[in-house]
C-alpha atoms as a PDB file:
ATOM      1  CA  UNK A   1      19.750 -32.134  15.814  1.00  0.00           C
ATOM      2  CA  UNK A   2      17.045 -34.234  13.681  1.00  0.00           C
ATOM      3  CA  UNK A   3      14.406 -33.403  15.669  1.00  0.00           C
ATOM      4  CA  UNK A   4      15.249 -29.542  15.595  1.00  0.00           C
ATOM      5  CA  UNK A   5      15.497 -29.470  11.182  1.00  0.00           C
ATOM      6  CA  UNK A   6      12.020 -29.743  10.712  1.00  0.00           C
ATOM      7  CA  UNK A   7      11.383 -26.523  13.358  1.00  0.00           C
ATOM      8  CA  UNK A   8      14.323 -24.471  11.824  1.00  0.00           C
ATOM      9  CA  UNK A   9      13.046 -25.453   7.791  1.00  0.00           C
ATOM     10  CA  UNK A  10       9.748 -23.852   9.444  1.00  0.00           C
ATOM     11  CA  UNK A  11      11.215 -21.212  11.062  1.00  0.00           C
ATOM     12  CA  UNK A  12      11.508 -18.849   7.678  1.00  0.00           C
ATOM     13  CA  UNK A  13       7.816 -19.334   7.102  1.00  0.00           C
ATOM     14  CA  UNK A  14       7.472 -18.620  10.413  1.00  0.00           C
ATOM     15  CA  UNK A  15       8.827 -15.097  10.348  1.00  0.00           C
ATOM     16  CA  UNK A  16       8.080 -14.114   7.014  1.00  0.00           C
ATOM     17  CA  UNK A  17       4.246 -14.589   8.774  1.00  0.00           C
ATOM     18  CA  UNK A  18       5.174 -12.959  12.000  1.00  0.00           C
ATOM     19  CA  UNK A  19       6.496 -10.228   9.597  1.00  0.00           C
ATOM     20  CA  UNK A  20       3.706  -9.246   7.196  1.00  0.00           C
ATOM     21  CA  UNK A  21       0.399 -10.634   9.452  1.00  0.00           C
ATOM     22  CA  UNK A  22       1.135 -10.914  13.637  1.00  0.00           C
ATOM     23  CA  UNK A  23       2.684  -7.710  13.963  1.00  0.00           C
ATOM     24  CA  UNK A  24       0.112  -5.510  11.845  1.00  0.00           C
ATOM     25  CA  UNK A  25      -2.498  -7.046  13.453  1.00  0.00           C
ATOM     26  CA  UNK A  26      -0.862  -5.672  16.831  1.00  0.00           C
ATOM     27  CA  UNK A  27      -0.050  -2.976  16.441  1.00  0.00           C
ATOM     28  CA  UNK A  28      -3.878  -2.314  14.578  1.00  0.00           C
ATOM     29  CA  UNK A  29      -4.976  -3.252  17.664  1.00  0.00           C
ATOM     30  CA  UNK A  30      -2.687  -0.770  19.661  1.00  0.00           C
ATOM     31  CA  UNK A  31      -3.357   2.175  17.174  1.00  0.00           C
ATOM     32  CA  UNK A  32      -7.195   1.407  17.734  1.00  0.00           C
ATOM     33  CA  UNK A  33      -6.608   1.938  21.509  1.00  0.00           C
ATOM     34  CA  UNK A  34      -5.004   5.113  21.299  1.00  0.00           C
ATOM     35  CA  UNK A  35      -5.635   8.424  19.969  1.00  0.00           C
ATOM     36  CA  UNK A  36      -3.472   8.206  16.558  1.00  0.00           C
ATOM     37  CA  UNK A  37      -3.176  10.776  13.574  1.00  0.00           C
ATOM     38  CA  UNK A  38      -1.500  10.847  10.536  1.00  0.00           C
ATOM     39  CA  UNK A  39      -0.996  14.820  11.376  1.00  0.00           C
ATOM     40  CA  UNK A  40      -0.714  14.999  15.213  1.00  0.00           C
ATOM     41  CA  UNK A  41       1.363  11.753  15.591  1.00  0.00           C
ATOM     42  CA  UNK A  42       0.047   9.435  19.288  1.00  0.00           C
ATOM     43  CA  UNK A  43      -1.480  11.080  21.378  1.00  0.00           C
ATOM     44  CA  UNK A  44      -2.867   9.006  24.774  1.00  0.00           C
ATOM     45  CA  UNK A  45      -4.262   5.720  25.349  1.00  0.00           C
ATOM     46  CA  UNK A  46      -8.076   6.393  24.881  1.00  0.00           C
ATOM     47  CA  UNK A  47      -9.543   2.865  25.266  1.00  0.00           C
ATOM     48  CA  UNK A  48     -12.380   1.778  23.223  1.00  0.00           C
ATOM     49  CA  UNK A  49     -13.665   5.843  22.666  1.00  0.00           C
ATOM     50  CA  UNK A  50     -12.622   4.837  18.884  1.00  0.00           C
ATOM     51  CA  UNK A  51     -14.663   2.219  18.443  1.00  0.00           C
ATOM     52  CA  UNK A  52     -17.887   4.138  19.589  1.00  0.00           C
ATOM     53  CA  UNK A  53     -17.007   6.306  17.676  1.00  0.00           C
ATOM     54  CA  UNK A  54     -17.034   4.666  14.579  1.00  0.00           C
ATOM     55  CA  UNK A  55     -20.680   2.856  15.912  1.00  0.00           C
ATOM     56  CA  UNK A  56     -22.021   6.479  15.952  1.00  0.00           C
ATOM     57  CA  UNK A  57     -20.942   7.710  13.106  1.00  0.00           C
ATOM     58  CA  UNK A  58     -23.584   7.818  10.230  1.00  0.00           C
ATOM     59  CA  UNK A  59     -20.813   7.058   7.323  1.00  0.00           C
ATOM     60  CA  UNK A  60     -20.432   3.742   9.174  1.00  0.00           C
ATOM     61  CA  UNK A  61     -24.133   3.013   9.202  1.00  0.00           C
ATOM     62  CA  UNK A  62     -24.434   4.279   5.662  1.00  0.00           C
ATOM     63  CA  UNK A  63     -21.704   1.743   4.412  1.00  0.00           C
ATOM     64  CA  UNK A  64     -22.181  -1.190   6.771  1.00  0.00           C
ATOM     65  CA  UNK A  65     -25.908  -0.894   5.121  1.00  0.00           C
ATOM     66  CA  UNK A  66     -24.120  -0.916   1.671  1.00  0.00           C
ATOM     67  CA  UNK A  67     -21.578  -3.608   2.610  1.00  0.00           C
ATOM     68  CA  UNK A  68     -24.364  -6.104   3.343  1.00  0.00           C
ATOM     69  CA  UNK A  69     -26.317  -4.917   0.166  1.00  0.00           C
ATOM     70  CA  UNK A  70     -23.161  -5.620  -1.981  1.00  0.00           C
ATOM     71  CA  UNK A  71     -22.227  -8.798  -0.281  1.00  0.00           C
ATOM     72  CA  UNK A  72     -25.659 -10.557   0.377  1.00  0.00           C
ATOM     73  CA  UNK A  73     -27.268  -9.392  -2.934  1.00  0.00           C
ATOM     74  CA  UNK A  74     -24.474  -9.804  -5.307  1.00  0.00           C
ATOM     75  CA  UNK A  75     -22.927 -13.150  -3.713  1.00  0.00           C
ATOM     76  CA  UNK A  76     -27.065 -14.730  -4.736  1.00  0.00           C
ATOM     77  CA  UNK A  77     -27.023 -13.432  -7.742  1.00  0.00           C
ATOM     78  CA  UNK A  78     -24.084 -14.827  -8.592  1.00  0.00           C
ATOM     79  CA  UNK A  79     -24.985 -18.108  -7.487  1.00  0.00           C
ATOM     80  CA  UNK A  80     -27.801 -17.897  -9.585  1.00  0.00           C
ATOM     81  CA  UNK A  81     -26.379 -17.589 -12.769  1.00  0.00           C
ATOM     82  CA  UNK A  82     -23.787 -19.591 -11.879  1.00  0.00           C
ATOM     83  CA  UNK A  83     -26.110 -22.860 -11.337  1.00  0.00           C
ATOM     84  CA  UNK A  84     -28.002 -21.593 -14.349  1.00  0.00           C
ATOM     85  CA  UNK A  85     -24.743 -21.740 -16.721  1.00  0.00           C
ATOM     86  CA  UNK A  86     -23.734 -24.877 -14.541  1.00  0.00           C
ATOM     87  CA  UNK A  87     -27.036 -26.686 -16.268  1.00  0.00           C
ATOM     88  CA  UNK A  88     -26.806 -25.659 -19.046  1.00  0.00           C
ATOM     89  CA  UNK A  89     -22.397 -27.014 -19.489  1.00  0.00           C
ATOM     90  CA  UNK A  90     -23.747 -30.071 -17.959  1.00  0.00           C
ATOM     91  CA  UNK A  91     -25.538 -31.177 -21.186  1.00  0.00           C
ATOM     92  CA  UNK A  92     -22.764 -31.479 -22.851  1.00  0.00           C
ATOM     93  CA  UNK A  93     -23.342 -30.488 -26.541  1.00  0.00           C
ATOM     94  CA  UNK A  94     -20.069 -31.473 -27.669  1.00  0.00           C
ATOM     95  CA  UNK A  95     -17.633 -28.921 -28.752  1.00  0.00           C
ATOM     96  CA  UNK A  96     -19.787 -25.537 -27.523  1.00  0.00           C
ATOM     97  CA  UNK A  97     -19.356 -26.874 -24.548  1.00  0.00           C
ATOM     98  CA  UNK A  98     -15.364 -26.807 -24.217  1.00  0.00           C
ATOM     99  CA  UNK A  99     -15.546 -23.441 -25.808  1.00  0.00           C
ATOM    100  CA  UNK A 100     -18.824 -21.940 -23.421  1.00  0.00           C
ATOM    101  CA  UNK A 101     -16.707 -23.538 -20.446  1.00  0.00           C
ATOM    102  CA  UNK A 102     -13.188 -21.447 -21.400  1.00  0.00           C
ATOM    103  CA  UNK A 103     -15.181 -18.392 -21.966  1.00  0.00           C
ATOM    104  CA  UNK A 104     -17.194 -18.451 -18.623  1.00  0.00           C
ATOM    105  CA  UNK A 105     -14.137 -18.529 -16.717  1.00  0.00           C
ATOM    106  CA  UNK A 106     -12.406 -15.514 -17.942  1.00  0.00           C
ATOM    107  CA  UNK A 107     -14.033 -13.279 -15.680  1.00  0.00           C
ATOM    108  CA  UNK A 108     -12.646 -15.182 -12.820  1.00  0.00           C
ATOM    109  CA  UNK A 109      -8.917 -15.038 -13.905  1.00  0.00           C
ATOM    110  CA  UNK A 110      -8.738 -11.528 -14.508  1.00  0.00           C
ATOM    111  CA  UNK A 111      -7.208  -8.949 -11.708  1.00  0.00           C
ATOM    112  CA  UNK A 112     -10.206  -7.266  -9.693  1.00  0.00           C
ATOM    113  CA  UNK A 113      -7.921  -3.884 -10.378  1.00  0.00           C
ATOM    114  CA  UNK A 114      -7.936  -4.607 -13.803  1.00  0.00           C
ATOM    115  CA  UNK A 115     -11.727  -5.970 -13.683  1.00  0.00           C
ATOM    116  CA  UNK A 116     -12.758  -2.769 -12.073  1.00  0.00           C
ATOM    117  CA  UNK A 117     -11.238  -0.614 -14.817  1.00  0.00           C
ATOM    118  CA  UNK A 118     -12.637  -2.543 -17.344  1.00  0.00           C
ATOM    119  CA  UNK A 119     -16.166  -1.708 -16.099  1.00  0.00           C
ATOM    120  CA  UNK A 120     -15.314   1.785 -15.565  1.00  0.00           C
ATOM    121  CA  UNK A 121     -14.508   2.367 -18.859  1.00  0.00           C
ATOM    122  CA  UNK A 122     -17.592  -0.081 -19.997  1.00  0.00           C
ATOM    123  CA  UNK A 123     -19.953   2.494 -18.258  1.00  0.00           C
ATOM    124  CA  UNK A 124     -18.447   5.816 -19.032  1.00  0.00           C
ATOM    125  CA  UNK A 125     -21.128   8.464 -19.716  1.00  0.00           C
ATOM    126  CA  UNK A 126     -19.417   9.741 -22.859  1.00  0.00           C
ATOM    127  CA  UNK A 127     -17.562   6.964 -24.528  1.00  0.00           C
ATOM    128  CA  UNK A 128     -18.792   3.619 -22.790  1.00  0.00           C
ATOM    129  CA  UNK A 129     -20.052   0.635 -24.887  1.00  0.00           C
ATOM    130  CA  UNK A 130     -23.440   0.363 -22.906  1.00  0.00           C
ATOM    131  CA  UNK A 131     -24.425   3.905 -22.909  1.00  0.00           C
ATOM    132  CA  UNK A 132     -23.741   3.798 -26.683  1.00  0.00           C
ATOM    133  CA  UNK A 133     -26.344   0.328 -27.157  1.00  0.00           C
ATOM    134  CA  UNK A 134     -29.137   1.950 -24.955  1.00  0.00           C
ATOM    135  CA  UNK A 135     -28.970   5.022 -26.444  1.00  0.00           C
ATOM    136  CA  UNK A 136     -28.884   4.027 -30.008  1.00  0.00           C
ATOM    137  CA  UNK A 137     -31.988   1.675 -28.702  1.00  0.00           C
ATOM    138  CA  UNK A 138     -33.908   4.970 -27.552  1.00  0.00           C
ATOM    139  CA  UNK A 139     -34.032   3.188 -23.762  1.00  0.00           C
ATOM    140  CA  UNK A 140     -31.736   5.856 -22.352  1.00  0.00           C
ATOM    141  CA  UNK A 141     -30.613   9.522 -23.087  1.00  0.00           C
ATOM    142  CA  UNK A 142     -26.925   9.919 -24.032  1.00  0.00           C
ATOM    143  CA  UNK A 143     -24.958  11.101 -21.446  1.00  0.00           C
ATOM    144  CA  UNK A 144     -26.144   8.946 -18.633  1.00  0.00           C
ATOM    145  CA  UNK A 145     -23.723   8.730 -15.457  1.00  0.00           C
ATOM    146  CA  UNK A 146     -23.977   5.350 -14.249  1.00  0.00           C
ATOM    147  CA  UNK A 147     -21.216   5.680 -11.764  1.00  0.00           C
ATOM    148  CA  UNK A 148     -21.505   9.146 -10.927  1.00  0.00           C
ATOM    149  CA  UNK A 149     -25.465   8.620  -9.898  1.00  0.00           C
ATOM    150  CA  UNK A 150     -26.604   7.864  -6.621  1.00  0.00           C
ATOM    151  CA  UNK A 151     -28.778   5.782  -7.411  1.00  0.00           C
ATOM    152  CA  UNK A 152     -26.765   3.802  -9.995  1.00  0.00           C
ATOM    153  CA  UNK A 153     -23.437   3.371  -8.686  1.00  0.00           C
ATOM    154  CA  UNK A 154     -23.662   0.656  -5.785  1.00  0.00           C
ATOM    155  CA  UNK A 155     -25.497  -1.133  -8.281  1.00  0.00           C
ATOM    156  CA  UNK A 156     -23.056  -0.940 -10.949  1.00  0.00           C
ATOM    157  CA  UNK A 157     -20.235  -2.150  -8.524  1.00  0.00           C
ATOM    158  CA  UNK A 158     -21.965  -5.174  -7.547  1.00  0.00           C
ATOM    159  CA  UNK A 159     -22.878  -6.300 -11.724  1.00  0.00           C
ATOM    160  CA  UNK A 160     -19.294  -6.193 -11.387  1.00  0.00           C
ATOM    161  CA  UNK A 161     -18.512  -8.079  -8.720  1.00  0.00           C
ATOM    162  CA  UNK A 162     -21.318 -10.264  -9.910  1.00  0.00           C
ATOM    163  CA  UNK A 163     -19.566 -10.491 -13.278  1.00  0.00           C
ATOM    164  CA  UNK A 164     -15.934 -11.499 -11.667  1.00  0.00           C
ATOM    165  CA  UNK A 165     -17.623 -14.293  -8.893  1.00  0.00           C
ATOM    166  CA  UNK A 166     -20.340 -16.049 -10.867  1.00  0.00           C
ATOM    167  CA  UNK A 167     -17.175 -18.341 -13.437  1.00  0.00           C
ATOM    168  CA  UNK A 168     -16.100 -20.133  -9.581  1.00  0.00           C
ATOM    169  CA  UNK A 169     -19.462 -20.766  -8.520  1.00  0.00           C
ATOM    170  CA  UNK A 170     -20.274 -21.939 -11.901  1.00  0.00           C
ATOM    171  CA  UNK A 171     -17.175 -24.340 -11.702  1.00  0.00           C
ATOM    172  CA  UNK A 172     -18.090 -25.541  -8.235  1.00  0.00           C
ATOM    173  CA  UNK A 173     -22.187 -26.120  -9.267  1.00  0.00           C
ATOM    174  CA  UNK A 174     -20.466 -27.843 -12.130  1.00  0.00           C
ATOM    175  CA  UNK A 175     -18.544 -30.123  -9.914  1.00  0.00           C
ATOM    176  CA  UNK A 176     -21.521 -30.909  -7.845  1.00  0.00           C
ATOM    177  CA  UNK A 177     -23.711 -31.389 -10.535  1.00  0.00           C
ATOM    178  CA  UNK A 178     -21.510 -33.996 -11.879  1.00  0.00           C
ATOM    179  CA  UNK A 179     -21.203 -36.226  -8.661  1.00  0.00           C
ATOM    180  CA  UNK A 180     -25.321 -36.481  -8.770  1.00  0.00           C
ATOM    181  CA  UNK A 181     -25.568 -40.375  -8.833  1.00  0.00           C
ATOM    182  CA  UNK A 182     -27.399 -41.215 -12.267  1.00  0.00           C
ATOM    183  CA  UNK A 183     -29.230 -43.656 -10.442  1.00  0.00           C
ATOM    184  CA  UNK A 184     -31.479 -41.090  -8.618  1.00  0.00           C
ATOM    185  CA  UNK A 185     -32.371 -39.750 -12.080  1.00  0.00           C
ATOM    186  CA  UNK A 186     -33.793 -42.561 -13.259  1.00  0.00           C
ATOM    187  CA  UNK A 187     -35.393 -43.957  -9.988  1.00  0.00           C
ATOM    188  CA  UNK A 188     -37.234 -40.523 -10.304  1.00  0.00           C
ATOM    189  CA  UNK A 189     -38.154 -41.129 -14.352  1.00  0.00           C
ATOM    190  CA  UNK A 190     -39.030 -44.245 -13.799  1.00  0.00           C
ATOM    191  CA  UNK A 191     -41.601 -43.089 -11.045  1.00  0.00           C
ATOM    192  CA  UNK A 192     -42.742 -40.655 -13.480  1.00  0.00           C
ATOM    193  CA  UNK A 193     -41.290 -37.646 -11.885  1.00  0.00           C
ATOM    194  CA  UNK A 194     -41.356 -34.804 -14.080  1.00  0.00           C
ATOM    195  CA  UNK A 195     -38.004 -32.346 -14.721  1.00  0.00           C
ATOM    196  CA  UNK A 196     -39.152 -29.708 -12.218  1.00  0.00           C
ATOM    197  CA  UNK A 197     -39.655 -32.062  -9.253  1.00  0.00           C
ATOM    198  CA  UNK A 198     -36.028 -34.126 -10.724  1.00  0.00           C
ATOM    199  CA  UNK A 199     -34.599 -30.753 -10.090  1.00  0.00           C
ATOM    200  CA  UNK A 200     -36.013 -29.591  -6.371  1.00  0.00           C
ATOM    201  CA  UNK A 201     -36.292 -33.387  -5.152  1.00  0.00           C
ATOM    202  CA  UNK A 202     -32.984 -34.100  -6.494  1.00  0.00           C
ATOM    203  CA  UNK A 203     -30.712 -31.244  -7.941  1.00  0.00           C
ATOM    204  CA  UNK A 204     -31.424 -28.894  -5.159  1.00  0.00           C
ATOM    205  CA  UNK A 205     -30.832 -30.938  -2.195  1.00  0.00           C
ATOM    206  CA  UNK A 206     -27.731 -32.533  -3.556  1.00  0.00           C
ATOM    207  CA  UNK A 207     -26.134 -29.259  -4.397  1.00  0.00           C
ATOM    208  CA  UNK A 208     -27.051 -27.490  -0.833  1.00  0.00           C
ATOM    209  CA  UNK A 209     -23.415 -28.432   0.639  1.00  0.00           C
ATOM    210  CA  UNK A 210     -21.647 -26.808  -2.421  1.00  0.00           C
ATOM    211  CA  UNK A 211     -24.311 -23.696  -2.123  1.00  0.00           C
ATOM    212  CA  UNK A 212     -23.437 -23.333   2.072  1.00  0.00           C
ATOM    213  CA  UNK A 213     -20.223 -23.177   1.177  1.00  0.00           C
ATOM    214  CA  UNK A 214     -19.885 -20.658  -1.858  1.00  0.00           C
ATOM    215  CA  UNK A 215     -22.533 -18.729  -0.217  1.00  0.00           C
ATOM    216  CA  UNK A 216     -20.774 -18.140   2.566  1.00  0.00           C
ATOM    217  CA  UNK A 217     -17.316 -17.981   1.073  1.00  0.00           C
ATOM    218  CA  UNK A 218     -18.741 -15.524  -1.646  1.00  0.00           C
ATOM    219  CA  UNK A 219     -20.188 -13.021   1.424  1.00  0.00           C
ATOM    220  CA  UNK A 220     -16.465 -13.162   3.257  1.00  0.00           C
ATOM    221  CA  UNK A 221     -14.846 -12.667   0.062  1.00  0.00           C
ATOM    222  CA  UNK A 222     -17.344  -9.369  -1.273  1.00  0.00           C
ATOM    223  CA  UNK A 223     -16.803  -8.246   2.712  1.00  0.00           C
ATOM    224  CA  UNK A 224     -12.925  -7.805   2.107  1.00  0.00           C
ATOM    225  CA  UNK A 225     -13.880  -6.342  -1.773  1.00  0.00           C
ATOM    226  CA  UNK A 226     -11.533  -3.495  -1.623  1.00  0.00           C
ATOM    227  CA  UNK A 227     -10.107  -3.164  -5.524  1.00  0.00           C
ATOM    228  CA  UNK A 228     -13.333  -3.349  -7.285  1.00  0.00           C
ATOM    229  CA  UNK A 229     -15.366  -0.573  -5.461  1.00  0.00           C
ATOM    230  CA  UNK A 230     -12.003   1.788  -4.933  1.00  0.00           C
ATOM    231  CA  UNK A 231     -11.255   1.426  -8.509  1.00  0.00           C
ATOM    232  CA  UNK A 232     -14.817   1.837 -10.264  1.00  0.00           C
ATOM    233  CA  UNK A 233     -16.284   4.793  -7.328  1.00  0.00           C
ATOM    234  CA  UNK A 234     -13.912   5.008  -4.416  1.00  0.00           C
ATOM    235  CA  UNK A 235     -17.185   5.363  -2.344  1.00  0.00           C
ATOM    236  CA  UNK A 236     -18.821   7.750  -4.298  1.00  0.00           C
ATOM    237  CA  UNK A 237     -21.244   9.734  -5.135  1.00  0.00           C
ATOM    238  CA  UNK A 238     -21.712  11.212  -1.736  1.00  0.00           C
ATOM    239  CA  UNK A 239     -20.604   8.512  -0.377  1.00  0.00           C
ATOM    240  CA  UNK A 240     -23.649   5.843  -2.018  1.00  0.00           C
ATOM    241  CA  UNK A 241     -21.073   2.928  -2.836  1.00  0.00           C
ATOM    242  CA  UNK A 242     -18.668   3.556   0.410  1.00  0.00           C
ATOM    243  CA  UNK A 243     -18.112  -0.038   1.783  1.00  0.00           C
ATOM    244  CA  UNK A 244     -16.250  -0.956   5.130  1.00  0.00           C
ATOM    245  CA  UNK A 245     -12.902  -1.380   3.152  1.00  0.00           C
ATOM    246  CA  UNK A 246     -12.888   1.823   1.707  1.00  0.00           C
ATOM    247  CA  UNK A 247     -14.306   3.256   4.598  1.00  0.00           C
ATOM    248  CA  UNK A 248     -11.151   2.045   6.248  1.00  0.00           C
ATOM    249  CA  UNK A 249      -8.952   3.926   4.057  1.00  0.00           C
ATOM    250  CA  UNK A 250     -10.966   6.864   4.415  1.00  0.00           C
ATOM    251  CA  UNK A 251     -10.802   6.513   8.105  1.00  0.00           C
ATOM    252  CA  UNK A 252      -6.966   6.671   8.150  1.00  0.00           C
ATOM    253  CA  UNK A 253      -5.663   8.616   5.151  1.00  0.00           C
ATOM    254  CA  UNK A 254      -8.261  10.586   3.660  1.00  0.00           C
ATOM    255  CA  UNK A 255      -9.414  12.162   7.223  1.00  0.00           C
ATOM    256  CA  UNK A 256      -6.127  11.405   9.105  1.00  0.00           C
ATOM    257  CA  UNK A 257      -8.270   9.742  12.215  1.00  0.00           C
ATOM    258  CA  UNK A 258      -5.467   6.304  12.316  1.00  0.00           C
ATOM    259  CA  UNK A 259      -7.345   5.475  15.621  1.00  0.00           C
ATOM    260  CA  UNK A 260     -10.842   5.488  13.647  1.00  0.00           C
ATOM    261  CA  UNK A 261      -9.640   3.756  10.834  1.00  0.00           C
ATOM    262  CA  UNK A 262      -7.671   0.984  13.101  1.00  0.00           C
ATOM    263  CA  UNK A 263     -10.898   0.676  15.007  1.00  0.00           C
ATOM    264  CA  UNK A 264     -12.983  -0.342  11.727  1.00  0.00           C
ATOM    265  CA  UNK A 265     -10.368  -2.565  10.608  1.00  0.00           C
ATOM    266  CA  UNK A 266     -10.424  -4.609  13.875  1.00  0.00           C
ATOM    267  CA  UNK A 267     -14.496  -4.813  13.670  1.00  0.00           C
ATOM    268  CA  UNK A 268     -14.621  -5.488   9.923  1.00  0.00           C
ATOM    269  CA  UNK A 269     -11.334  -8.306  10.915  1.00  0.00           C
ATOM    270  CA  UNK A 270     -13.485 -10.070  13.742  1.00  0.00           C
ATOM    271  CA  UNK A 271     -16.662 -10.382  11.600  1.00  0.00           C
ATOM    272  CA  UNK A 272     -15.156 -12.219   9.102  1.00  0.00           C
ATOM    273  CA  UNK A 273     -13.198 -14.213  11.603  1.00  0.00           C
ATOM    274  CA  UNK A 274     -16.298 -15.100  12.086  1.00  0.00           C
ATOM    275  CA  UNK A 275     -17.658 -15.810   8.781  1.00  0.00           C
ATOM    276  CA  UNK A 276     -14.524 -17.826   8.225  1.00  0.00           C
ATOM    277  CA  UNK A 277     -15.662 -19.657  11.516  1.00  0.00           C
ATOM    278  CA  UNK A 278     -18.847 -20.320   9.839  1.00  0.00           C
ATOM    279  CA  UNK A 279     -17.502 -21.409   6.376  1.00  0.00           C
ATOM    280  CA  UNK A 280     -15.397 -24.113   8.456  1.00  0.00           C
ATOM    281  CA  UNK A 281     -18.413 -25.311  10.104  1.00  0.00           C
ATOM    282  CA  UNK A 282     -20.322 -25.492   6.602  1.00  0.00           C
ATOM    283  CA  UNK A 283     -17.132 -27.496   5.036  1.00  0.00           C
ATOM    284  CA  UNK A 284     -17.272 -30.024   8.487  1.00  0.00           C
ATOM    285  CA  UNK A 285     -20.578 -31.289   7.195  1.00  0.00           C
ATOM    286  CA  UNK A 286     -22.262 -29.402  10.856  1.00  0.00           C
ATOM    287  CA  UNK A 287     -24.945 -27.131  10.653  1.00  0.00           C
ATOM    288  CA  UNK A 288     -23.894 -23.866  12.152  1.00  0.00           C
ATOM    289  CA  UNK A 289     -25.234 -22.609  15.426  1.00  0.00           C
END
C-alpha cells in the first residue's frame, strides 16, 4: 500500500492533465485528419489534404510572414531596452532606483487582455492620448487611424507587446548584470580599458547565456501571442496584423473549416515544440544544433 500512495496522490494531477491537455491535443490531431465543419458536422477521413491546404493558402503566408515580424522584431527590441534600463538600475542612485525598478515592472504584471485594451484606447483616432500629443505638436493630422491602417497596425501591436515583455527581460539583464565578478572590472581599468571595450569585452559576453535564453523564450512566447493582437486588431485591416493564433480562430469559427483550423494548430504546436526544444538546449549550457 506505501508504495502505491505516492501514484494515487499523483493520480488527480494526473487526470486533471489528461483532462484539459492529452485529450485536446488528440482529438486536434483527429479533427486535422478529417474533413470537419462547424456547419456540416465530420465528414471523411481526408489525410493530410488539410494541411496543404493551409501551406497554399496565401492568408497563411501573409501571417506566418507577420508572425515572424512580430516575434523576431519585437522580442530584440525588447531586449534592447531592457539591457538599456538594466544599466542604467544597476547604478544604483539610491532611492530613484527602488522607485524606477517598481515602475518598470508594471507592464509585466498587467493582463495581456487588459494590456491590449489599454493600447487600444491609447491609440484611438478620435480620443487617444497620442493622437492628441502629435497633433497638438503639428507632427500628425488629427484623426489618424493607427490601428485601422495597414501600414500602422502590425506595428502598433508589437510597441505593445514590446511594452508588456521588455520589465522581465529587464529583471533578468538585471540579474545577470549583478553576478558580473567585480574583479573583471577592475582587471580591465587597471589595464586601461576604456567603458566601451568594459562593456563588449566584458558585459556582453557575460550576459550572452541570459540573452539565448530570453531571446528564445521571448520568440515562443510572442508565437503563442493570442490576447494582445485579438484584442487591439483581431487581424485587421485586411488582414495586415493576422498572426498564426488568430489565424487559428479564423480557421475554425470565423470560416467554419475545423479541419483547417486543427491543421494550423498542430503546425503552429510542433514549431514551438521545437522552440521549447531549443530553449532547453540554451538553459543546458549546449549550443544548439
Amino acid at each position: 500500500m506505501k508504495k502505491a500512495t505516492p501514484y494515487l496522490l499523483l493520480l488527480p494531477a494526473l487526470l486533471f492533465t489528461a483532462l484539459v491537455v492529452v485529450f485536446p491535443l488528440v482529438q486536434n490531431v483527429i479533427n486535422s485528419l478529417r474533413d470537419v465543419s462547424m456547419v456540416e458536422g465530420v465528414g471523411p477521413w481526408v489525410g493530410l489534404s488539410n494541411y496543404k491546404r493551409v501551406l497554399s493558402d496565401p492568408l497563411f503566408l501573409l501571417s506566418f510572414r507577420n508572425t515572424l515580424v512580430y516575434a523576431l522584431v519585437g522580442t530584440a527590441l525588447a531586449l534592447h531596452i531592457g539591457l538599456a534600463l538594466a544599466l542604467l538600475l544597476n547604478m544604483k542612485i539610491g532611492k530613484i532606483t527602488t522607485l524606477a525598478s517598481f515602475l518598470y515592472t508594471i507592464p509585466w504584471v498587467i493582463s495581456p487582455v487588459v494590456a491590449g485594451f489599454a493600447w487600444k484606447w491609447i491609440l484611438n483616432d478620435h480620443f487617444g492620448i497620442v493622437n492628441y500629443w502629435l497633433s497638438s505638436m503639428g507632427m500628425i493630422e488629427p484623426g489618424m487611424s493607427w490601428l485601422g491602417n495597414p501600414h500602422t497596425a502590425l506595428l502598433c501591436v508589437m510597441l505593445a507587446r514590446i511594452w508588456q515583455f521588455y520589465p522581465f527581460a529587464m529583471v533578468m539583464l538585471l540579474a545577470g548584470l549583478q553576478s558580473i565578478p567585480v574583479e573583471q572590472y577592475e582587471a580591465a581599468a587597471v589595464d586601461g580599458a576604456t567603458t566601451i571595450r568594459r562593456f563588449f569585452h566584458i558585459t556582453v559576453p557575460n550576459l550572452q547565456p541570459v540573452f539565448s535564453v530570453l531571446s528564445v523564450l521571448g520568440v515562443i512566447w510572442s508565437f503563442n501571442d493570442f490576447n494582445m493582437v485579438f484584442v487591439m486588431t483581431r487581424g485587421g485591416p485586411m488582414n495586415a496584423s493576422m498572426v498564426l493564433p488568430v489565424l487559428v480562430r479564423e480557421f475554425s469559427f470565423v470560416f467554419f473549416d475545423l479541419g483547417k483550423g486543427s491543421a494550423l494548430s498542430i503546425m503552429t504546436f510542433v514549431l514551438l515544440v521545437a522552440l521549447s526544444f531549443l530553449y532547453i538546449r540554451v538553459t543546458a549550457g549546449k549550443e544548439p544544433s
